[in-house]
Protein backbone atom coordinates (compact mmCIF):
# COMPACT_ATOMS: atom_id res chain seq x y z
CA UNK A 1 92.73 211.34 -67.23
CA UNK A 2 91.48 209.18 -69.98
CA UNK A 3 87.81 208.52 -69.08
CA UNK A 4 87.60 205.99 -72.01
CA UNK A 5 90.23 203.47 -70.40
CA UNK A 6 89.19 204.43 -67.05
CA UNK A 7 85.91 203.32 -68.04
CA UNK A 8 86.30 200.25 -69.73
CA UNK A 9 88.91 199.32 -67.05
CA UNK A 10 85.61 199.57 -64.52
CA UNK A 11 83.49 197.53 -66.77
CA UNK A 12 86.57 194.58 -66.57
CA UNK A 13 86.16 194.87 -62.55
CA UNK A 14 82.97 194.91 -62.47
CA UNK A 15 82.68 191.54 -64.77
CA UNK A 16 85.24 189.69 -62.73
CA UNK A 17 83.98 190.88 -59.78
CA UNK A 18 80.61 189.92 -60.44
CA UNK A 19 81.73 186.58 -62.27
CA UNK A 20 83.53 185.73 -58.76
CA UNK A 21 80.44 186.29 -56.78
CA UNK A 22 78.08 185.05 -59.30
CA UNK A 23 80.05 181.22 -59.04
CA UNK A 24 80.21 181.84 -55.05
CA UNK A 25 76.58 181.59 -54.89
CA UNK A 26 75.81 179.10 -57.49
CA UNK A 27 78.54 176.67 -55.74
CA UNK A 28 77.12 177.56 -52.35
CA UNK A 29 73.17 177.12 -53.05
CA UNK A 30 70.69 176.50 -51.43
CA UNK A 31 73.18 177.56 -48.72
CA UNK A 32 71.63 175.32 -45.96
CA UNK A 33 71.43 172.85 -44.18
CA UNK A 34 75.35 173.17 -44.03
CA UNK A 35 76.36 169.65 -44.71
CA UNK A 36 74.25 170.01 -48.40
CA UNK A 37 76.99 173.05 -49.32
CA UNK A 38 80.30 171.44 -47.74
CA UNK A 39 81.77 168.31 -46.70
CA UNK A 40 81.64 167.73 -42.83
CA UNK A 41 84.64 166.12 -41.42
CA UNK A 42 83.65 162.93 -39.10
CA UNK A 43 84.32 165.01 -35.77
CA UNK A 44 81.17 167.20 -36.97
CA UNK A 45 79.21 165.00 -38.80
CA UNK A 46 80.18 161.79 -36.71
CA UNK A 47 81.90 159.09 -38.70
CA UNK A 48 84.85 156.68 -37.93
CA UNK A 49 88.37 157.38 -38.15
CA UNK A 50 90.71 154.43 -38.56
CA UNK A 51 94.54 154.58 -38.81
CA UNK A 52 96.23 151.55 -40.48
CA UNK A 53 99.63 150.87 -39.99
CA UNK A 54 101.76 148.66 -42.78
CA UNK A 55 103.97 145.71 -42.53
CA UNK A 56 107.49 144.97 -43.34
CA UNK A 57 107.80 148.58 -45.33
CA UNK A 58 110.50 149.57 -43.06
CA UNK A 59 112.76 147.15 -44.42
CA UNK A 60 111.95 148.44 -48.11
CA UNK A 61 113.49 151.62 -49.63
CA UNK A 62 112.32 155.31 -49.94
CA UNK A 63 110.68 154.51 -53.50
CA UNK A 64 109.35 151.06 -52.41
CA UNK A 65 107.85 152.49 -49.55
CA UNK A 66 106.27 155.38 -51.05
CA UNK A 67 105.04 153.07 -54.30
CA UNK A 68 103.43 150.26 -51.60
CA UNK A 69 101.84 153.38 -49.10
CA UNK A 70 100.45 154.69 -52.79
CA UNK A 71 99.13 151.38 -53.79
CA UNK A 72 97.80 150.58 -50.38
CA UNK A 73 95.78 153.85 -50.54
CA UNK A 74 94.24 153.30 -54.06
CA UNK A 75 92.88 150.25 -53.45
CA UNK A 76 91.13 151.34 -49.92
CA UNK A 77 90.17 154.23 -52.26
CA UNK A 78 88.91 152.15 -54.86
CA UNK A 79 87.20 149.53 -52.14
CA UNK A 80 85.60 152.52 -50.10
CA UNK A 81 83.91 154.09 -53.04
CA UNK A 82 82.70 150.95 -54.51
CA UNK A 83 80.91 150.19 -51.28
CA UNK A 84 79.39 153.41 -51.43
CA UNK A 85 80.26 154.75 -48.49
CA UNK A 86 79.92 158.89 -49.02
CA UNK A 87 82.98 161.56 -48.54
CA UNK A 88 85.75 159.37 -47.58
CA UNK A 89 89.61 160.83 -46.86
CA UNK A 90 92.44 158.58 -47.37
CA UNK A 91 95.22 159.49 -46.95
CA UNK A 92 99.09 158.69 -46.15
CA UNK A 93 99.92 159.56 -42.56
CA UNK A 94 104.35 159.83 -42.49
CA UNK A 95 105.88 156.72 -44.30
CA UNK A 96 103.80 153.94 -42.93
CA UNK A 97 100.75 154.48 -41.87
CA UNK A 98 97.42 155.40 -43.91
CA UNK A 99 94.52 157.57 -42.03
CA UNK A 100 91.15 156.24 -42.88
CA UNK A 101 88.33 158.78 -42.51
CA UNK A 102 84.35 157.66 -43.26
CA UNK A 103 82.14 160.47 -42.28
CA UNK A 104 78.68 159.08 -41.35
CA UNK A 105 80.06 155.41 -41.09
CA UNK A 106 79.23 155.18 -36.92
CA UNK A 107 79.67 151.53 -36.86
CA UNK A 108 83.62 150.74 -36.82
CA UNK A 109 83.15 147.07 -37.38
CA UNK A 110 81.97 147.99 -41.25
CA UNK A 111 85.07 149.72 -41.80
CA UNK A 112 87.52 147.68 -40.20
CA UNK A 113 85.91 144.45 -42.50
CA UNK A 114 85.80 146.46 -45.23
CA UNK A 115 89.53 148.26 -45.08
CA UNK A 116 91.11 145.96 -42.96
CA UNK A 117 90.99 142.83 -45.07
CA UNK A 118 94.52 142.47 -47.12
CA UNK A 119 91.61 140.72 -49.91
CA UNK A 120 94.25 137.48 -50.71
CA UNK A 121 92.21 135.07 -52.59
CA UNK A 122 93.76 131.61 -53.23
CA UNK A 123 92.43 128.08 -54.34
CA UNK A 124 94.01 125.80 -52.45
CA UNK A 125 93.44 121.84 -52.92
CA UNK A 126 91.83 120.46 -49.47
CA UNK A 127 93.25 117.37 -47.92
CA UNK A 128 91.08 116.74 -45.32
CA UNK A 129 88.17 118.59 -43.32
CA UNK A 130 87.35 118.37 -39.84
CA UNK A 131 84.00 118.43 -38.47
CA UNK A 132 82.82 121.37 -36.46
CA UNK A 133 84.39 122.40 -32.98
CA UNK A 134 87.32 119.99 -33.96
CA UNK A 135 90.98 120.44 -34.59
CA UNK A 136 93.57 118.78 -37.57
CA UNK A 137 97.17 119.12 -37.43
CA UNK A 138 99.33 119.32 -40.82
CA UNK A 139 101.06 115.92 -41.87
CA UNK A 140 103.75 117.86 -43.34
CA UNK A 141 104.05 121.99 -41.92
CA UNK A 142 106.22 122.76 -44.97
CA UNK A 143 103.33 121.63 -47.10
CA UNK A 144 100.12 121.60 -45.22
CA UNK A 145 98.22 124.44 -43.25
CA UNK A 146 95.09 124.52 -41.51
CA UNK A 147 92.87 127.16 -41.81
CA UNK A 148 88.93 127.48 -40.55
CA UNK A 149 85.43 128.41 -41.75
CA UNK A 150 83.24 129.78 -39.18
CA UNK A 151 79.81 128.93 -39.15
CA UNK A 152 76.66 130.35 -38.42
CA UNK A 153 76.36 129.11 -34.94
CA UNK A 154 79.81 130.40 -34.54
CA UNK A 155 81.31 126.95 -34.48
CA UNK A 156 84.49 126.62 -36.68
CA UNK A 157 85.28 123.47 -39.40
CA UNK A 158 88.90 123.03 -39.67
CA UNK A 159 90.39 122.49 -43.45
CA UNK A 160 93.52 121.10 -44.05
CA UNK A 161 94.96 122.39 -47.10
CA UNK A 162 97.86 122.14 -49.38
CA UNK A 163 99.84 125.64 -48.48
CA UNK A 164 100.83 126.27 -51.96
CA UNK A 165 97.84 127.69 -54.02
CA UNK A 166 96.57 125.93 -56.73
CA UNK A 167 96.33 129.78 -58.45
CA UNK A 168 95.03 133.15 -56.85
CA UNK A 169 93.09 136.01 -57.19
CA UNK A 170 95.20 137.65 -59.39
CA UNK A 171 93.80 136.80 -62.36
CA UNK A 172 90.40 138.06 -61.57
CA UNK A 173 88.72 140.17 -63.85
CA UNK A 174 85.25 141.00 -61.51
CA UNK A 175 83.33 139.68 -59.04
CA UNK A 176 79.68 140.21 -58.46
CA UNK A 177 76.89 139.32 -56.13
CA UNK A 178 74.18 137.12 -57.40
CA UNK A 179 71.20 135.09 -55.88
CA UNK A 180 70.01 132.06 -56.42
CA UNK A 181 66.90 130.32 -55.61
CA UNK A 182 68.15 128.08 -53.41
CA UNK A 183 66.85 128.11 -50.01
CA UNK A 184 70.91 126.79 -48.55
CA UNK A 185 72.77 129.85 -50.15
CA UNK A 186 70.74 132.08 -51.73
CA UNK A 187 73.45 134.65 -52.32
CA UNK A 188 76.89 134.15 -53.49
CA UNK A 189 79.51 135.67 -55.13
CA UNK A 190 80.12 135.30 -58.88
CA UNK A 191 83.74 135.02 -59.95
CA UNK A 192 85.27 136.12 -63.46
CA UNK A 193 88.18 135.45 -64.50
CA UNK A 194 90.60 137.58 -67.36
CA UNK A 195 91.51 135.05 -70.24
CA UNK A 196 94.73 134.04 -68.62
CA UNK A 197 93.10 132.80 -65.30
CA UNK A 198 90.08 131.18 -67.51
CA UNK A 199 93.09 128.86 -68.77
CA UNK A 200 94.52 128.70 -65.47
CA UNK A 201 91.48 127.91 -63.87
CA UNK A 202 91.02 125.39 -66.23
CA UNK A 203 94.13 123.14 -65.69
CA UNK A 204 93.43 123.28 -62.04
CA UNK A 205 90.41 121.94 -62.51
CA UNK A 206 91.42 118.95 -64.93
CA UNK A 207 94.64 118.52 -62.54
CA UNK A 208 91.82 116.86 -60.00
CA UNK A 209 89.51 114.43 -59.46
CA UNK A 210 85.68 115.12 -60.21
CA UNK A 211 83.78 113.81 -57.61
CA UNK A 212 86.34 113.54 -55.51
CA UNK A 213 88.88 116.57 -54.67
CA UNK A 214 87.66 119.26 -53.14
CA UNK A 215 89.02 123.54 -53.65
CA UNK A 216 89.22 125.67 -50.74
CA UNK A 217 88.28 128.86 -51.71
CA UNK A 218 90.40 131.07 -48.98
CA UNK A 219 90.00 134.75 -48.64
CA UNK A 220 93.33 136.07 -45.92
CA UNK A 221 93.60 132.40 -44.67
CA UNK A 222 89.78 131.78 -43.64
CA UNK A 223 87.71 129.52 -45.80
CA UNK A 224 85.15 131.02 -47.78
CA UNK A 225 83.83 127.36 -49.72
CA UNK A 226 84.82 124.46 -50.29
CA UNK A 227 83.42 122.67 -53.38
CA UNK A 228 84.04 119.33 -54.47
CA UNK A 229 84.83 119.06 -57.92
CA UNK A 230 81.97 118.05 -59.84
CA UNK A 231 81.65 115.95 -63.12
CA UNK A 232 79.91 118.11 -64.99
CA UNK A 233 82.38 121.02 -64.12
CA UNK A 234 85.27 118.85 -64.76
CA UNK A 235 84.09 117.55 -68.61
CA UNK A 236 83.83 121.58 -69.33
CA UNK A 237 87.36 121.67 -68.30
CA UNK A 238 88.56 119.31 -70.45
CA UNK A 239 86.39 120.14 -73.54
CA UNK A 240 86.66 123.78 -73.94
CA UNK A 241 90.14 124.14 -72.14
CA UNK A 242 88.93 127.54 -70.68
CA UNK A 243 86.53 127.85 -67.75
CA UNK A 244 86.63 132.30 -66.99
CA UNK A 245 84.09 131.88 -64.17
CA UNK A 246 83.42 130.13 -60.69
CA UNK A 247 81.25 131.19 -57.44
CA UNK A 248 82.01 131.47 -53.77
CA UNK A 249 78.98 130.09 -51.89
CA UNK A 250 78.43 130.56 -48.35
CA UNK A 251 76.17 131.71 -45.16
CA UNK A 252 76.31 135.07 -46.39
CA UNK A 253 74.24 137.80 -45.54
CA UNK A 254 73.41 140.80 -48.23
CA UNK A 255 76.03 143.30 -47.03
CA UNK A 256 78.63 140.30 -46.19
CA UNK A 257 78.78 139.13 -50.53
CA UNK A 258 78.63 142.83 -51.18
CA UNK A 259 81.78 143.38 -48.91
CA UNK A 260 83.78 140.37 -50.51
CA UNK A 261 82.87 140.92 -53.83
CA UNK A 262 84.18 145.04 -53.13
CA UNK A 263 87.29 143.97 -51.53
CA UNK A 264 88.09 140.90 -54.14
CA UNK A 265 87.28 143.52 -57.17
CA UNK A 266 89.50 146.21 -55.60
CA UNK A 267 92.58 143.76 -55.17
CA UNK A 268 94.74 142.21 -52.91
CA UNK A 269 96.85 145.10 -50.31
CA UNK A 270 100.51 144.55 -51.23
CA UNK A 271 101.27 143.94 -47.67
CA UNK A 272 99.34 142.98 -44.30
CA UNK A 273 97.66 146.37 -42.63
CA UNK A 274 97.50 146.61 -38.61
CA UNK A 275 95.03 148.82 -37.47
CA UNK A 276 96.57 150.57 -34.68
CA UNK A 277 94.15 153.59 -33.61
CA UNK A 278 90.22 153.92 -33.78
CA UNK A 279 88.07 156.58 -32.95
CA UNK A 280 84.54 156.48 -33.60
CA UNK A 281 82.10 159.97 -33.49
CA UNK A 282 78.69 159.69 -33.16
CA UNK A 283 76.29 161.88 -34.66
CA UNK A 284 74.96 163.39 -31.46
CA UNK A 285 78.24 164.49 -30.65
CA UNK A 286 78.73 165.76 -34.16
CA UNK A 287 75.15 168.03 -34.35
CA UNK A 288 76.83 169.83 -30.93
CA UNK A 289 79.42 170.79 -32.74
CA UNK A 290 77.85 171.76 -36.07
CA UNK A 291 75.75 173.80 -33.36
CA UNK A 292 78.97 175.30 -31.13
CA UNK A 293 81.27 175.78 -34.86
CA UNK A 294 78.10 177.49 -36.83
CA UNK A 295 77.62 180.02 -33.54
CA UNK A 296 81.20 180.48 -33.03
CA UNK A 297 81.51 181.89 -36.44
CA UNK A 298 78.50 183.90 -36.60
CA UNK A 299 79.23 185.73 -33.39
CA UNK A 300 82.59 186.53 -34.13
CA UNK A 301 81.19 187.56 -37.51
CA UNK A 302 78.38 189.67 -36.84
CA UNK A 303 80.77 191.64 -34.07
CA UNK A 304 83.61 192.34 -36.79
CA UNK A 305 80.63 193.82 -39.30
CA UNK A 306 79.37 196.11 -35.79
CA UNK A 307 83.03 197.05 -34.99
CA UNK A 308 84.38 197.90 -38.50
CA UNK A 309 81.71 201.02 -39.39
CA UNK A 310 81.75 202.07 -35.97
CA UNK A 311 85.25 202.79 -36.19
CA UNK A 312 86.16 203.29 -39.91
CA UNK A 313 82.51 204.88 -41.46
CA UNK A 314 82.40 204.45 -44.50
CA UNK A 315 85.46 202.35 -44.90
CA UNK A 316 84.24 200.12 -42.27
CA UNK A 317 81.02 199.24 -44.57
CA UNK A 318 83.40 198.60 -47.60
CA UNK A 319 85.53 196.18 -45.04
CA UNK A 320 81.90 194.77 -44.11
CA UNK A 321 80.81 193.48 -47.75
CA UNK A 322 84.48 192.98 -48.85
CA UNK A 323 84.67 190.37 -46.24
CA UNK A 324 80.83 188.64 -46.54
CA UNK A 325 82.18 188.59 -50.50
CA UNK A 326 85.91 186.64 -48.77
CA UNK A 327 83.33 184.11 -46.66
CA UNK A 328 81.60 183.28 -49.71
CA UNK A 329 84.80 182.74 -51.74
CA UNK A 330 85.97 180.23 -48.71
CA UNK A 331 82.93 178.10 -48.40
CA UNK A 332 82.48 178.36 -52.81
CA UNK A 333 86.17 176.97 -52.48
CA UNK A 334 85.68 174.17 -50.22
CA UNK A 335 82.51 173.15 -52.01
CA UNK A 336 84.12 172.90 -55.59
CA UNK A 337 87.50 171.32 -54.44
CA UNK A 338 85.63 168.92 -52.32
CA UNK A 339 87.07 170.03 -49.34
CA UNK A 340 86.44 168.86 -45.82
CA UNK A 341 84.90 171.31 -43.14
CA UNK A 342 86.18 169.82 -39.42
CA UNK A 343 86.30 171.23 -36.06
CA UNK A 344 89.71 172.60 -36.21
CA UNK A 345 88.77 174.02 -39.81
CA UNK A 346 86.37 176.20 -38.26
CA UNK A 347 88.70 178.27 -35.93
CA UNK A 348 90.30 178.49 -39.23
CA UNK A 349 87.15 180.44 -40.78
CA UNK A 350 87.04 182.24 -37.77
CA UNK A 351 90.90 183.43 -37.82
CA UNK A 352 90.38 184.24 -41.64
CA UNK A 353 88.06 187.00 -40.73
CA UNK A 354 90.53 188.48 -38.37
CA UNK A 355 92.92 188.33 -41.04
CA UNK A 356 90.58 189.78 -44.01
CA UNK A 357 89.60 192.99 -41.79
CA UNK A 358 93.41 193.06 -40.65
CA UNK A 359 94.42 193.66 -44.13
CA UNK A 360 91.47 196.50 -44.67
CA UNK A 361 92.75 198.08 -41.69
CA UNK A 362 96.53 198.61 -42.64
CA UNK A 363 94.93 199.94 -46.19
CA UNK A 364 92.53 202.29 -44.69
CA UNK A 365 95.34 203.71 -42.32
CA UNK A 366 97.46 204.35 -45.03
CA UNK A 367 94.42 206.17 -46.76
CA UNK A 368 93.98 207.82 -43.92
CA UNK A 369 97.20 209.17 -44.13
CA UNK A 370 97.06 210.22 -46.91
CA UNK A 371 94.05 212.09 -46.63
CA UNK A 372 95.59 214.18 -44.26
CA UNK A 373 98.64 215.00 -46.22
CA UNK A 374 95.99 216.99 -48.48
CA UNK A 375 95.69 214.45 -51.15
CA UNK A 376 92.10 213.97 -53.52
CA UNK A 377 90.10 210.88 -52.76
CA UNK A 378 91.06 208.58 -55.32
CA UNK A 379 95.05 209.72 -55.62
CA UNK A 380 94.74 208.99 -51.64
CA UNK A 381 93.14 205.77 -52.27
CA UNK A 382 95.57 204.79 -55.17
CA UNK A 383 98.60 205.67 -52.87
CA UNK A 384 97.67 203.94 -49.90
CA UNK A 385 97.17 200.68 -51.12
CA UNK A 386 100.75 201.01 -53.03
CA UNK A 387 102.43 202.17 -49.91
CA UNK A 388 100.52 199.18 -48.08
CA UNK A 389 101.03 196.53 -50.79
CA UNK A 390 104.17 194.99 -49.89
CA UNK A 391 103.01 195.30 -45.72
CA UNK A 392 99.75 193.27 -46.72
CA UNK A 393 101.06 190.54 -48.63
CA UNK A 394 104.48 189.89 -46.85
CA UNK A 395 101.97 189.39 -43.81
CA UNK A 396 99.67 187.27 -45.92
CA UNK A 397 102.55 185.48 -47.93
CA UNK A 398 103.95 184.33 -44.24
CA UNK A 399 101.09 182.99 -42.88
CA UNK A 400 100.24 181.45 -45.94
CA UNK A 401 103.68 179.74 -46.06
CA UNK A 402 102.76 178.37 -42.70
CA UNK A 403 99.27 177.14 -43.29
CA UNK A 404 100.77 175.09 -46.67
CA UNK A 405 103.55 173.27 -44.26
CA UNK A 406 100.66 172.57 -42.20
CA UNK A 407 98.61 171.29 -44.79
CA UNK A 408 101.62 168.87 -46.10
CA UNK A 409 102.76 167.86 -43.07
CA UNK A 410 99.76 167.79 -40.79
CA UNK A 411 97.19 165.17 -40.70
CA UNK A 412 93.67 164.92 -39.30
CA UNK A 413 92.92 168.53 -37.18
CA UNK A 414 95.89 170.13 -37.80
CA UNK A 415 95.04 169.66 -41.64
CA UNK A 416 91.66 170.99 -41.48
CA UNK A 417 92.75 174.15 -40.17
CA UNK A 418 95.62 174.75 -42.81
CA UNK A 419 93.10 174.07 -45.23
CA UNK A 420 90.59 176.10 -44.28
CA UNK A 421 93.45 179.25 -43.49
CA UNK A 422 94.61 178.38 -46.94
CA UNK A 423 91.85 179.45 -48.82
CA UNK A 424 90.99 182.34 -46.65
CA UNK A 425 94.24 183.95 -46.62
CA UNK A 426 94.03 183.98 -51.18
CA UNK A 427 90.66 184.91 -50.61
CA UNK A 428 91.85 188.13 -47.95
CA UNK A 429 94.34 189.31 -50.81
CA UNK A 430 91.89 188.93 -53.61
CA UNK A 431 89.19 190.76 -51.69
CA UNK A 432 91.62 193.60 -50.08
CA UNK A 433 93.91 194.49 -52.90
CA UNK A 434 91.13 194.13 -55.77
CA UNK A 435 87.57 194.26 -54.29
CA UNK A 436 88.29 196.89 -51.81
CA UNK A 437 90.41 198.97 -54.34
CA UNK A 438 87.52 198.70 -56.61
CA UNK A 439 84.98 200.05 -54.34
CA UNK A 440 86.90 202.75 -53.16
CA UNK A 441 88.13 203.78 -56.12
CA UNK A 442 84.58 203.89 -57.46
CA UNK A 443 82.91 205.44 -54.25
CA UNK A 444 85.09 208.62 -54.49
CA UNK A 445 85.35 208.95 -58.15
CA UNK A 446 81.28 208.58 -58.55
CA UNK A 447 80.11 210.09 -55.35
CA UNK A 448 82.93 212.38 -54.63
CA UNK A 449 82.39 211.29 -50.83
CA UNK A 450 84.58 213.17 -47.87
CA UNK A 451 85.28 211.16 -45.14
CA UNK A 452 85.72 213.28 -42.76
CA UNK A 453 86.61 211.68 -39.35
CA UNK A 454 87.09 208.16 -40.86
């Protein structure tokens, strides 16, 4: 034996071992409360979960489909993270549907204003306005639609517009809440425009009468403003030819501009959404079962690390810290990949630990085995795990084929568990067929231990 390789072989374990565990616990710290190391999923935190169906996508092809259930996700991405709501999931759900998931977010009407608003902006010439409570019919329906402003007595003003937009919010570059000092609409929302629109917006201006013509501003067919056309606007117009900004005043509150300015910055949906499930968690409901998940795993825990010295010795110990090294991997993992921990993902912590001590035990019986064939320590050790390497990962390798069709396939519960099995089952065959082998190896080589009975 050459005690040169065999020693600088252990210092190479040793550093990746101690690398491994070394990242576990600086992704992990400070360890608690839970939610401060891992994601919660809404079922455990409490949160809203929204599931959005899209329009006329069944009539498009495979790649049309997939490209408008892509785009429809990035900009709900895009709007949910500019809000700042924390930890959101979005994801597709089959072909045409999108699962919206806002941990923390109790109150459903937030989301659904926020998410469920397709964000069409157009500037459409006004032909006539209605006073409050009142109704106007189109003179022409090919050419003429009404559409309302609500007020803040909850009263509605009917506008009849000219259906074809005088230009949209396509050309937009930003928009951005602003106050003003004005004691009618002290907030609004401040318009840019990219240097195509600034033209654009331009002509539509000059194309009307100052004084005069009013511009709905419509955001998904409800009136936002409706400005008339001032003098002073209209002689920028037609002096500098390029006007790249505008404002949308109204009875907003705070959160209301910060909403529309999100949504309008984001960009228009590429087709209408239905919302067609809701469920809402609340965080009472979600502390229970932080509470019930947290004991669930420790019990199961703490009766694997009683049951695996009591019946394997000093193998059983190995097993022990092999496996608190696997639950630090799993909880390191979720932490860095941004993983999130549900209900469902739980049970799949608490399978994982069945399956890490699973793999220790069809090792150690093939030890054992060869122990009493009247092999050394570490020739038995070295043996067992190569006549149990291709039992322990065939077993893992199946059930990790499994969890990853869950994981594509599945949505919501059913994903949390594959993802949580996922990492569990690479962190089982990392721990058993290197950590284990390490201390073994090093227990009977350094120690010369007999385990007699084991």
């Amino acid at each position: 034996m050459n005690l040169s390789n065999l020693g600088e072989n252990t210092l190479l374990k040793t550093g990746i071992i101690l690398l491994v565990f070394g990242l576990a616990v600086f992704f992990l710290y400070p360890f608690y409360p839970i939610d401060d190391v891992v994601n919660l999923g809404l079922d455990l935190k409490g949160g809203t979960r929204i599931v959005l169906e899209a329009e006329g996508v069944e009539d498009m092809n495979a790649e049309e489909r997939d490209r408008t259930i892509e785009r429809i996700v990035t900009i709900l991405t895009n709007r949910v993270n500019q809000y700042g709501l924390t930890e959101p999931t979005i994801r597709p759900l089959g072909d045409r549907r999108v699962e919206v998931e806002l941990p923390g977010t109790t109150d459903p009407e937030v989301a659904r204003r926020l998410i469920g608003r397709t964000a069409l902006l157009e500037f459409q010439k006004v032909v006539d306005q209605g006073s409050p409570g009142s109704s106007l019919s189109p003179n022409d329906l090919s050419q003429e639609v009404v559409y309302g402003r609500k007020q803040d007595n909850g009263e509605r003003v009917p506008y009849l517009v000219q259906k074809t937009p005088l230009m949209t919010g396509k050309v937009l570059k930003d928009a951005q809440v602003r106050t003003s000092q004005s004691a009618e609409n002290p907030i609004f929302v401040a318009l840019q425009f990219n240097s195509e629109g600034a033209q654009e917006f331009s002509d539509v201006i000059t194309s009307l009468e100052p004084n005069q013509d009013r511009i709905a501003i419509v955001l998904d067919n409800v009136v936002q403003s409706a400005p008339v056309i001032s003098q002073g606007i209209w002689d920028n117009a037609q002096n500098s030819n390029s006007i790249d900004r505008a404002t949308i005043e109204g009875d907003f509150s705070a959160d209301e501009a910060k909403r529309l300015a999100v949504v309008l910055r984001a960009g228009a949906l590429p087709v209408e959404v239905n919302e067609i499930q809701k469920k809402t968690v609340g965080p009472s409901l979600g502390q229970d079962a932080i509470r019930a998940g947290v004991t669930t795993i420790l019990v199961g825990f703490l009766l694997v690390l009683l049951f695996m010295p009591l019946r394997y010795r000093w193998l059983g110990v190995i097993a022990d810290i092999v496996l608190i090294f696997n639950m630090l991997i799993m909880f390191a993992a979720l932490s860095v990949f941004g993983a999130t921990l549900t209900l469902p993902g739980i049970a799949g912590v608490i399978l994982t630990i069945g399956i890490s001590v699973d793999a220790n035990i069809i090792i150690f019986e093939r030890i054992k085995e060869e122990l009493a064939s009247g092999k050394s320590g570490v020739p038995s050790v070295r043996d067992g795990f190569k006549k149990s390497l291709s039992t322990v990962v065939d077993a893992n390798l199946t059930t990790l084929a499994t969890a990853l069709i869950l994981m594509y396939f599945g949505s919501g519960p059913v994903r949390g568990f594959a993802i949580t099995l996922t990492i569990g089952i690479i962190g089982s065959l990392f721990c058993a067929l290197f950590v284990s082998r390490f201390f073994l190896e090093e227990t009977w080589f350094k120690t010369k231990v007999t385990l007699k009975g084991s």
